[in-house]
C-alpha atoms as a PDB file:
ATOM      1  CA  UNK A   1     147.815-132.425  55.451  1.00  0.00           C
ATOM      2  CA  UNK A   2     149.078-128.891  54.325  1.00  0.00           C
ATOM      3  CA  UNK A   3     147.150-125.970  55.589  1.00  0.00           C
ATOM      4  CA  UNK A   4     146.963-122.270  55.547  1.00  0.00           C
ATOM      5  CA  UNK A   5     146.231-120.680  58.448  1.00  0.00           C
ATOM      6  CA  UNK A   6     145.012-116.824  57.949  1.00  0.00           C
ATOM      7  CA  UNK A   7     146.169-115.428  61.307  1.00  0.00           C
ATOM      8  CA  UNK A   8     147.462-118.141  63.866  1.00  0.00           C
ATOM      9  CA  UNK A   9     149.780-116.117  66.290  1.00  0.00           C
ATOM     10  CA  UNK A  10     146.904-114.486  68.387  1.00  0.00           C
ATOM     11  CA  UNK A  11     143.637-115.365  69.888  1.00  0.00           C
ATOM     12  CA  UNK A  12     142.129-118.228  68.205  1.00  0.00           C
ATOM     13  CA  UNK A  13     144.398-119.024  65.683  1.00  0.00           C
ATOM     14  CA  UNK A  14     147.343-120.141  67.765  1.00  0.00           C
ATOM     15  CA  UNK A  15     145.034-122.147  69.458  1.00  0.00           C
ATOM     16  CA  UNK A  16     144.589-123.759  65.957  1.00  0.00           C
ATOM     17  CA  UNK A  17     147.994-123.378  65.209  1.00  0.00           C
ATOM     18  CA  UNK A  18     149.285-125.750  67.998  1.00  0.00           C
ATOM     19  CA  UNK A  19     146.578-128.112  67.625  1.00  0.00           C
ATOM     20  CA  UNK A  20     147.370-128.531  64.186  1.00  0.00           C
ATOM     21  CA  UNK A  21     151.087-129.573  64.838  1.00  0.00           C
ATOM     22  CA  UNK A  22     150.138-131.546  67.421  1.00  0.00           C
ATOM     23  CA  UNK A  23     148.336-133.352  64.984  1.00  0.00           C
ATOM     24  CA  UNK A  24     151.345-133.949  62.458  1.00  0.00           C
ATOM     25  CA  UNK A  25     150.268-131.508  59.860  1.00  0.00           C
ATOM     26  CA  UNK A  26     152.413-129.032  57.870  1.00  0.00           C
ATOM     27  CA  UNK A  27     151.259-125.092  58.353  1.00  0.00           C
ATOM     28  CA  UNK A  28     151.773-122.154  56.616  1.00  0.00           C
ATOM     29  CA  UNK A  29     150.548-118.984  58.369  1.00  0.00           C
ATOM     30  CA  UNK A  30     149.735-115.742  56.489  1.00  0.00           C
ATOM     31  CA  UNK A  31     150.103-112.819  59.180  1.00  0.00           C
ATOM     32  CA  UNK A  32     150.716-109.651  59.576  1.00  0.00           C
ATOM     33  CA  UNK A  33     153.774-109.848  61.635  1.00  0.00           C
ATOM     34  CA  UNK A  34     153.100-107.538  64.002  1.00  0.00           C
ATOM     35  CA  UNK A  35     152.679-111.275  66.690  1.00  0.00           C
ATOM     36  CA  UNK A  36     155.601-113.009  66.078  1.00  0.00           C
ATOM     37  CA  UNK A  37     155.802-115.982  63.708  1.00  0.00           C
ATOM     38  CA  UNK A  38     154.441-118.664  65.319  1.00  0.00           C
ATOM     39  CA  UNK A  39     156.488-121.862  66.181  1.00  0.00           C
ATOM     40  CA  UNK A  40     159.333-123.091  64.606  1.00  0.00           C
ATOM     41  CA  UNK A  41     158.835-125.671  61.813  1.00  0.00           C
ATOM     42  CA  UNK A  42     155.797-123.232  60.932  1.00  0.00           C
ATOM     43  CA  UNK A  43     156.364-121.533  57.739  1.00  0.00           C
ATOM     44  CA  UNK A  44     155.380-117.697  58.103  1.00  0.00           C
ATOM     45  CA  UNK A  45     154.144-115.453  55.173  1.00  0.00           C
ATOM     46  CA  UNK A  46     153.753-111.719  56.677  1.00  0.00           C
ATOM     47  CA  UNK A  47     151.228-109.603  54.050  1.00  0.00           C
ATOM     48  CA  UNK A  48     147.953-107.944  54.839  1.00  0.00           C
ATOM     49  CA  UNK A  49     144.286-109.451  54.197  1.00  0.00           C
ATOM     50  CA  UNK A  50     143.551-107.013  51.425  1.00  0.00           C
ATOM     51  CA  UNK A  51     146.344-108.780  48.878  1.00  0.00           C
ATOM     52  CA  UNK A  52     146.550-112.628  49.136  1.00  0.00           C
ATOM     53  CA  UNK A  53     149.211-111.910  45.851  1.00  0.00           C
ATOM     54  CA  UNK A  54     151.789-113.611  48.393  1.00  0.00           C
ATOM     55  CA  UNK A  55     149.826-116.872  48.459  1.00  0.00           C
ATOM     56  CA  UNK A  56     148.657-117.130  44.738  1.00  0.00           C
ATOM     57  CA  UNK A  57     150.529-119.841  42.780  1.00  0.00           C
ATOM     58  CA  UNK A  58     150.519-122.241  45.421  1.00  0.00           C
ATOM     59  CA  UNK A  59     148.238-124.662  46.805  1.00  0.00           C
ATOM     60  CA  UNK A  60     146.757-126.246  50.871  1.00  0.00           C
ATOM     61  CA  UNK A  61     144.574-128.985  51.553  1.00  0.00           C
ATOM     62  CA  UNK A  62     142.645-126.857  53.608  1.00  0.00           C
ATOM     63  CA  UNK A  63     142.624-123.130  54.676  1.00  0.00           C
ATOM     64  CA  UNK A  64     141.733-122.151  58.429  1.00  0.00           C
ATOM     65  CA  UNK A  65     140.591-118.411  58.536  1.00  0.00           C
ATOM     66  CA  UNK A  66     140.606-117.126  62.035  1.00  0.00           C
ATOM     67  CA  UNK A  67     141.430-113.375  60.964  1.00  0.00           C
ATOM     68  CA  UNK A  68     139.070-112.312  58.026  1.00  0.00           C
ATOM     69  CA  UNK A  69     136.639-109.509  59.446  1.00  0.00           C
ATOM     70  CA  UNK A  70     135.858-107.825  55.945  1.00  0.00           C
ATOM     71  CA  UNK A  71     133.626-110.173  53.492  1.00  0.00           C
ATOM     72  CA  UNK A  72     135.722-109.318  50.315  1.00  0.00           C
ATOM     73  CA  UNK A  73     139.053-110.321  52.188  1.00  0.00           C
ATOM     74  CA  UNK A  74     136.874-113.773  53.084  1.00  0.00           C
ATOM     75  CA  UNK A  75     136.389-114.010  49.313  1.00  0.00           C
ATOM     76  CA  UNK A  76     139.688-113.073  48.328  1.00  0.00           C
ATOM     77  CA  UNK A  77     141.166-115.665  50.317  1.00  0.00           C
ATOM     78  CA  UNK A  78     139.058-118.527  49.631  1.00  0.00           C
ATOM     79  CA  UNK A  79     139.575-118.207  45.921  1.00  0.00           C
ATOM     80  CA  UNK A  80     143.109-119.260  46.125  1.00  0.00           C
ATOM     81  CA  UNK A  81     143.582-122.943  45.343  1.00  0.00           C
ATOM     82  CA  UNK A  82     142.246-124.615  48.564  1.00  0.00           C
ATOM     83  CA  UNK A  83     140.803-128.311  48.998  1.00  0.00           C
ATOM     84  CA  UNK A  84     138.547-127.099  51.669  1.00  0.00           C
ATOM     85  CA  UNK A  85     138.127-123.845  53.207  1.00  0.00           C
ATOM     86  CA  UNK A  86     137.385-123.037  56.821  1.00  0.00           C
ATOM     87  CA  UNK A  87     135.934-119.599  58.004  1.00  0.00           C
ATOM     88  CA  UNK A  88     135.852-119.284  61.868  1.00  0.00           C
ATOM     89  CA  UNK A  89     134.527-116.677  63.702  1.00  0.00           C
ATOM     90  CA  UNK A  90     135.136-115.503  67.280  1.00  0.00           C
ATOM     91  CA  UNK A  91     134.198-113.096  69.402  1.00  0.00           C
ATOM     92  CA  UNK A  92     133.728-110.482  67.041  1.00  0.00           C
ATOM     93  CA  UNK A  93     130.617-111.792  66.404  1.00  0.00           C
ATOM     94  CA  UNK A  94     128.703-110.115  69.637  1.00  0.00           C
ATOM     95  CA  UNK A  95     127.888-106.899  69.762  1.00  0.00           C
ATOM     96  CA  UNK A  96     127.630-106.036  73.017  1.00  0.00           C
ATOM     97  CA  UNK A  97     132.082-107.457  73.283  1.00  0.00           C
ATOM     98  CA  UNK A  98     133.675-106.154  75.017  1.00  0.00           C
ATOM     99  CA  UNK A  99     131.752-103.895  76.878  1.00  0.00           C
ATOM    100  CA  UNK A 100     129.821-106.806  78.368  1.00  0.00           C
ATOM    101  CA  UNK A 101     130.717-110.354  79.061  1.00  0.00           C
ATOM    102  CA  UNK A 102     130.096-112.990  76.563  1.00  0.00           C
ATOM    103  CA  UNK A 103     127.961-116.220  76.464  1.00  0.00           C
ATOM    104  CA  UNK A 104     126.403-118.749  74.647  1.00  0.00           C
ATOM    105  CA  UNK A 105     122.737-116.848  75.224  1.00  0.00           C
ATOM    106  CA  UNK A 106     124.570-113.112  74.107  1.00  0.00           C
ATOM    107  CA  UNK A 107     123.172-111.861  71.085  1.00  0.00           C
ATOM    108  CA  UNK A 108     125.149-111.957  67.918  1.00  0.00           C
ATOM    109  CA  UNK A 109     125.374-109.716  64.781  1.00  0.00           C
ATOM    110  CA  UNK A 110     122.577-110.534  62.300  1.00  0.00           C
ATOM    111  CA  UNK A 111     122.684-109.857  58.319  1.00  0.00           C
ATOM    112  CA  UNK A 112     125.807-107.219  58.013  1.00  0.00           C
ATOM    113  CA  UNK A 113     125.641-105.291  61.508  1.00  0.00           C
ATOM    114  CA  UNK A 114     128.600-104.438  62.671  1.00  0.00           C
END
């Protein structure tokens, strides 16, 4: 399967990133740069959230987003010509991080906060 992965050399995403090739499938990783460029046999795209231009004309199986924290970069991204489309959120998603430790039971950001 080809994916995109929207981040993928931090945090989460190169969690995903290594499962993925463990798995046999072919990644492309849109980044920043500023991390590296993932493992070899990855292909890297380095460009910014807010202008997917790089990745227009071309087309994934799926998209994993690990690295979209404003909603019109989400929708940006998911326009592009994607079989399925995967939005994950982490951490980011409690308030009280990362002043406080973080649970299943911590309360998360409801309707826009944040």
């Amino acid at each position: 399967m080809r994916i995109l992965i929207l981040g993928g050399t931090i945090f989460l995403g190169r969690h995903v990133v290594d499962e993925a090739l463990r798995r046999g499938h072919e990644l492309t990783l849109f980044t920043r740069g500023r991390h590296g460029t993932g493992p070899q046999g990855v292909e890297h795209v380095t460009g910014e959230r807010a202008d997917v231009t790089p990745l227009r004309g071309r087309s994934w199986d799926a998209a994993i987003d690990t690295s979209g924290y404003q909603p019109e970069h989400v929708r940006a991204s998911s326009a592009l010509d994607l079989g399925h489309y995967v939005f994950v959120s982490s951490c980011n998603a409690y308030p009280d991080w990362p002043e406080k430790p973080v649970t299943e039971d911590s309360p998360t950001w409801q309707d826009g906060e944040g």
